[in-house]
Protein backbone atom coordinates (compact mmCIF):
# COMPACT_ATOMS: atom_id res chain seq x y z
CA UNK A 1 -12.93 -105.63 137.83
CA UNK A 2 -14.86 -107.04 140.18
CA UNK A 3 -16.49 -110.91 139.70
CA UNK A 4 -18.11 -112.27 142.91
CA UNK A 5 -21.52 -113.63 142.82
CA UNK A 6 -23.68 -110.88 142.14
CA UNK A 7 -26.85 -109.99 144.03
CA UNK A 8 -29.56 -107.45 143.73
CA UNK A 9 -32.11 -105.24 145.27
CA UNK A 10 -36.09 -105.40 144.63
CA UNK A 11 -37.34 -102.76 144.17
CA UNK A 12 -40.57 -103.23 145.59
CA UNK A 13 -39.50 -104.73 149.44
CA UNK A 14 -36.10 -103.86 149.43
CA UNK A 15 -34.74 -107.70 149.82
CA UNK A 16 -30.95 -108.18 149.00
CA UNK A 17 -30.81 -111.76 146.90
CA UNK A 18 -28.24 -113.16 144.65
CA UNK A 19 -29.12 -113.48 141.12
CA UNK A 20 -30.21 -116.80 140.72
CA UNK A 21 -33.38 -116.17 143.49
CA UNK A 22 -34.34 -113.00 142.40
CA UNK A 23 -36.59 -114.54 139.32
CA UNK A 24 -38.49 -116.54 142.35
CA UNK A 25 -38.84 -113.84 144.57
CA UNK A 26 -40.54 -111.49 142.12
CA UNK A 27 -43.16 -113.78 141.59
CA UNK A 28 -43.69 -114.60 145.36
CA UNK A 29 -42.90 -110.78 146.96
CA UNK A 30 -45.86 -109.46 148.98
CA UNK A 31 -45.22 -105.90 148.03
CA UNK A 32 -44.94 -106.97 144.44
CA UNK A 33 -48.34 -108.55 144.52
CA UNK A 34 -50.03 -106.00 146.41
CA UNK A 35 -48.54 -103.48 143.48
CA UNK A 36 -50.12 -105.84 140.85
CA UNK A 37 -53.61 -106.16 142.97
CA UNK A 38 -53.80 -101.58 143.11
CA UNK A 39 -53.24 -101.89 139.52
CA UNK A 40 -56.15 -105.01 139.14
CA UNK A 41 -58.54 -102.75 140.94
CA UNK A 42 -58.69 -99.39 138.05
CA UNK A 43 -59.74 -99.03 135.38
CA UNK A 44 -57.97 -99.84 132.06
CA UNK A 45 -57.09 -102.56 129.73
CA UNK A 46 -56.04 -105.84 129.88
CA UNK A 47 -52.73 -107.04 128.35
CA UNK A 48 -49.59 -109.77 128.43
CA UNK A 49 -47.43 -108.21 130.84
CA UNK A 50 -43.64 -109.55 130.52
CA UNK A 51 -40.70 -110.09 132.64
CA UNK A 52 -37.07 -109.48 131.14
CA UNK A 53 -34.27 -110.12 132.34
CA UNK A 54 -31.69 -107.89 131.03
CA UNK A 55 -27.97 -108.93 131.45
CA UNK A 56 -24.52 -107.19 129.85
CA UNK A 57 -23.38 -110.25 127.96
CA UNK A 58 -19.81 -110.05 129.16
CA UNK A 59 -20.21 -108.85 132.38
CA UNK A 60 -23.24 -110.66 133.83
CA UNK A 61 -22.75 -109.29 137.55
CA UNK A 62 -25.36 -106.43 136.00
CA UNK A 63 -28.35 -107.12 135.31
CA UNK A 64 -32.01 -105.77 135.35
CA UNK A 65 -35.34 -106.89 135.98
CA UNK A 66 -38.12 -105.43 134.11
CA UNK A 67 -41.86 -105.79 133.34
CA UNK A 68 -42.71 -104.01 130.20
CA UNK A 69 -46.20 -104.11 128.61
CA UNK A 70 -46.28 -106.08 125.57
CA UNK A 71 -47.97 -103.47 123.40
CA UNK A 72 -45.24 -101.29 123.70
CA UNK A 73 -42.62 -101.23 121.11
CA UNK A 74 -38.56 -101.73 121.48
CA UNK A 75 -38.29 -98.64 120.85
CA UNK A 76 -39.26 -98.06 124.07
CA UNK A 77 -37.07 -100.45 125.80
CA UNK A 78 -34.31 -98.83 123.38
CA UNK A 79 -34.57 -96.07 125.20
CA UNK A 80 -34.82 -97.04 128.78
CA UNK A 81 -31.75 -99.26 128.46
CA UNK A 82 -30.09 -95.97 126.79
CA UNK A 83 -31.24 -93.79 129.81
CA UNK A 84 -30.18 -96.47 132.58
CA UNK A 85 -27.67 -98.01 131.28
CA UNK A 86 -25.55 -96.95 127.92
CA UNK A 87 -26.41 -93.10 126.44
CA UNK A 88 -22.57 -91.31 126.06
CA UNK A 89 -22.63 -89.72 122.65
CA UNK A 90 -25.80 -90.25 120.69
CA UNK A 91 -24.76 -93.82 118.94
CA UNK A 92 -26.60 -95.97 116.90
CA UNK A 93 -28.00 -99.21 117.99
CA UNK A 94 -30.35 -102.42 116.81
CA UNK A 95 -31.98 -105.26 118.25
CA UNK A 96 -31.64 -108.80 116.30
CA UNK A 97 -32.61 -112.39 117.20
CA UNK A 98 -30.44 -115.24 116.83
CA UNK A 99 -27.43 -113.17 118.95
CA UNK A 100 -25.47 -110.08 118.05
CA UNK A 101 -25.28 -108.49 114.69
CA UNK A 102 -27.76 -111.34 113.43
CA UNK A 103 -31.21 -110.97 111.95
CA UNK A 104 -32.02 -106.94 112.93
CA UNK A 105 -35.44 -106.69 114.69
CA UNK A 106 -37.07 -103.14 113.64
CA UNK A 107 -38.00 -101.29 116.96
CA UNK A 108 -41.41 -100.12 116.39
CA UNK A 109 -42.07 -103.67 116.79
CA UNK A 110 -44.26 -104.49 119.73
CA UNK A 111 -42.84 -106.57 122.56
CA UNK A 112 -46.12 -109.00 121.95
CA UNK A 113 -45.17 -109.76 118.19
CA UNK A 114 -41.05 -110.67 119.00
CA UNK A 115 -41.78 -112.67 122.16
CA UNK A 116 -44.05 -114.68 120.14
CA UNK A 117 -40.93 -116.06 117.76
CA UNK A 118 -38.26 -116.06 120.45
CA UNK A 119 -37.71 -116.00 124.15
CA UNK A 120 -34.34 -113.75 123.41
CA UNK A 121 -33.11 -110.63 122.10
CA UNK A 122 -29.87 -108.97 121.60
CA UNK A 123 -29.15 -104.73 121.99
CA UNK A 124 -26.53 -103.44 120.39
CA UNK A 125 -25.19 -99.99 121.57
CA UNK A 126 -22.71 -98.30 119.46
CA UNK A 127 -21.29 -100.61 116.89
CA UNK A 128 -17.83 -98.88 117.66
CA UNK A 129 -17.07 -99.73 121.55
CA UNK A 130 -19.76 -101.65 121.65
CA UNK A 131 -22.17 -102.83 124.83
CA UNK A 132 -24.04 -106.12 123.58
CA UNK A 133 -27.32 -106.80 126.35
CA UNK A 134 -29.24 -109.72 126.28
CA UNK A 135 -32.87 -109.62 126.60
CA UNK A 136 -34.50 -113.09 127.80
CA UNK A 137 -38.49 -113.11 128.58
CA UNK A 138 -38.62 -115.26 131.76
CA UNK A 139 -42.18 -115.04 132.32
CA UNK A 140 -45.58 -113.40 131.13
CA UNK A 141 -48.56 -112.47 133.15
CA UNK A 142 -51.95 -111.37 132.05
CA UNK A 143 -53.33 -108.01 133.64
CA UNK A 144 -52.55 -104.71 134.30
CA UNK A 145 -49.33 -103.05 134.47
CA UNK A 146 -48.60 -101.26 137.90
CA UNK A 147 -47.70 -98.09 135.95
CA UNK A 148 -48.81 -95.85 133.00
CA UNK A 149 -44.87 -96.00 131.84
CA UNK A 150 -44.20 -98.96 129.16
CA UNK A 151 -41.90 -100.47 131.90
CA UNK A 152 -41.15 -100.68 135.57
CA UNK A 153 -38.43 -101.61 136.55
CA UNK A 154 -38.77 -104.35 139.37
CA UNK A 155 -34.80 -105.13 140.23
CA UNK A 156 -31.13 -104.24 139.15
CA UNK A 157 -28.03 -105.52 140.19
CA UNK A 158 -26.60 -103.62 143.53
CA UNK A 159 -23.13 -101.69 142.38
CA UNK A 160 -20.19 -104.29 142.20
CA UNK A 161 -17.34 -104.56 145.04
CA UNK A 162 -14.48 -102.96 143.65
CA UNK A 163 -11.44 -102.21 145.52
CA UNK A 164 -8.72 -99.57 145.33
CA UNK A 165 -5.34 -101.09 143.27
CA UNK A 166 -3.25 -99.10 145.88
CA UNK A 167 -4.27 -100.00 148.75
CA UNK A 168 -7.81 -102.41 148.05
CA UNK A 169 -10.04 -99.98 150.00
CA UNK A 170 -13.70 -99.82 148.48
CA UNK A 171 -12.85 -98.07 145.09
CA UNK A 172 -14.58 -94.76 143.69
CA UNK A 173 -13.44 -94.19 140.63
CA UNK A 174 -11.77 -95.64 137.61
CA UNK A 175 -8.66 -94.13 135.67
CA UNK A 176 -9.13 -94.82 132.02
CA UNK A 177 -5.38 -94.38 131.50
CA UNK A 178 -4.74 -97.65 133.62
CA UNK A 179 -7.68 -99.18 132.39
CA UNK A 180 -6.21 -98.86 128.44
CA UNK A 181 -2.86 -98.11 128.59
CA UNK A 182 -1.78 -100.05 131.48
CA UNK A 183 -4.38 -103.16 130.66
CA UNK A 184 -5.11 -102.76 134.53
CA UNK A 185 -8.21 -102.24 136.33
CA UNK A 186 -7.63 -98.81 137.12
CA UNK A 187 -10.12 -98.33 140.14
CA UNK A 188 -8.98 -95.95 143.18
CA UNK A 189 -9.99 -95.12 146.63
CA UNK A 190 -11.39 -91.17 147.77
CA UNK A 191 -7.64 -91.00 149.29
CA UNK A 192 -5.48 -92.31 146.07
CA UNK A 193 -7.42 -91.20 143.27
CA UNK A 194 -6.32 -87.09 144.54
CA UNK A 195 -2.46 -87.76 143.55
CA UNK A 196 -2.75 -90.19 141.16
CA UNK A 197 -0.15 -89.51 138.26
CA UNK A 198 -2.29 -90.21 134.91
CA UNK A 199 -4.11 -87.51 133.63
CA UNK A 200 -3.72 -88.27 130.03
CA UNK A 201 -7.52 -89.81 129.12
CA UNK A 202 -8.66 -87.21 131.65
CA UNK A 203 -8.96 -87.25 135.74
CA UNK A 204 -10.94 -90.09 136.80
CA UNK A 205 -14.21 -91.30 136.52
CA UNK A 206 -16.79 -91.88 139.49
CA UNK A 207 -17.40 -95.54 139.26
CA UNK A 208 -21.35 -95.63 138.09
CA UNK A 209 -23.16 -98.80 138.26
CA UNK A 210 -23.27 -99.92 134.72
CA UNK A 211 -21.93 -102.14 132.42
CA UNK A 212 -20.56 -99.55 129.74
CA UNK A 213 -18.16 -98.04 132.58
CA UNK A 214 -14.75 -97.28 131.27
CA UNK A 215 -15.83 -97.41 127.84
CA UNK A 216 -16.28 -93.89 125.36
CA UNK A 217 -16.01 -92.07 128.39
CA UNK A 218 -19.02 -92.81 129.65
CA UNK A 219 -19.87 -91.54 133.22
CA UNK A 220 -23.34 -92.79 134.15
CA UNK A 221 -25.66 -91.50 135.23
CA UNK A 222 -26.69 -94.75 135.90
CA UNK A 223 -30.33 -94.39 137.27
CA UNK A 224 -33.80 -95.55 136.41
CA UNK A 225 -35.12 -92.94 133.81
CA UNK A 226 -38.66 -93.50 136.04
């Protein structure tokens, strides 16, 4: 799979930035501060407002920024991390500080009661195949949140170079019967993935752009629920 320095979108002006600057430009982009200034001007209540980034903890080239409001619960962020990233077949899952499978964080909590013991979280999805996220608060604003949703999301990762095995054209999809039987990457072109010869997990996946690709058959969709 693919492992060059990954970069991302914002979602508010559309810059392209590698990981490390995207923290910096969210606090600094225009469009991001003219969104916060529309949502100053109504009505409503004031609250801590926080930014997460969220990061697969074994495959950091994805990665999401979010603002959530803090009086929302996990529960919430449970679910948008299901919808976005991770929902295939209904598992379980927890939060816990102190790193996976550690002390289990209940998710009706509200994101202003866990941020004030600890500046990180770990998601657990499926305690099978598992996907183990990261959840670090980089920063906390007081004001209004630019939507009526409990989060927004404010940048992602852009979807990961991967090339074709046969012939290292961009790839499309991903044969799980490489990918486990094999123990190689398994990703394919539009033209080689038509004749390729496994078919025992299934034809091919369309590569989505998440981190729980090739695992429990998941195939995406991969979008912001909102």
């Amino acid at each position: 799979m693919a492992r060059k320095q990954s970069k991302g979108s914002c979602v508010y002006c559309g810059k392209e930035l590698a990981k490390a600057g995207m923290t910096k430009h969210l606090v600094t982009c225009s469009k991001r501060q003219e969104a916060i200034a529309t949502a100053e001007s109504k009505k409503g209540s004031s609250e801590a407002i926080y930014h997460l980034r969220v990061q697969d903890a074994y495959r950091n080239e994805f990665w999401l920024d979010l603002e959530m409001r803090g009086s929302k619960m996990l529960l919430d962020l449970d679910d948008y991390l299901r919808a976005i990233w991770l929902e295939c077949c209904g598992h379980m899952s927890q939060f816990s500080l102190g790193g996976a499978f550690a002390r289990e964080v209940g998710k009706r909590r509200k994101l202003n009661d866990v941020f004030q013991h600890s500046g990180e979280l770990t998601h657990i999805y499926d305690f099978g195949t598992s996907s183990e996220t990261v959840v670090k608060c980089v920063g906390v604003r007081e004001g209004y949140a630019t939507t009526k949703k409990p989060i927004a999301l404010m940048a992602r990762n852009n979807m990961p170079d991967y090339r074709c095995i046969v012939c290292d054209q961009p790839a499309t999809h991903l044969c799980m019967e490489c990918l486990y039987e094999d123990q190689a990457e398994g990703t394919l072109c539009d033209q080689h993935v038509k004749n390729h010869p496994h078919d025992n997990y299934g034809d091919p996946l369309p590569l989505v752009n998440s981190p729980r690709m090739g695992m429990c058959g998941y195939d995406g969709p991969a979008e912001a629920p909102y």
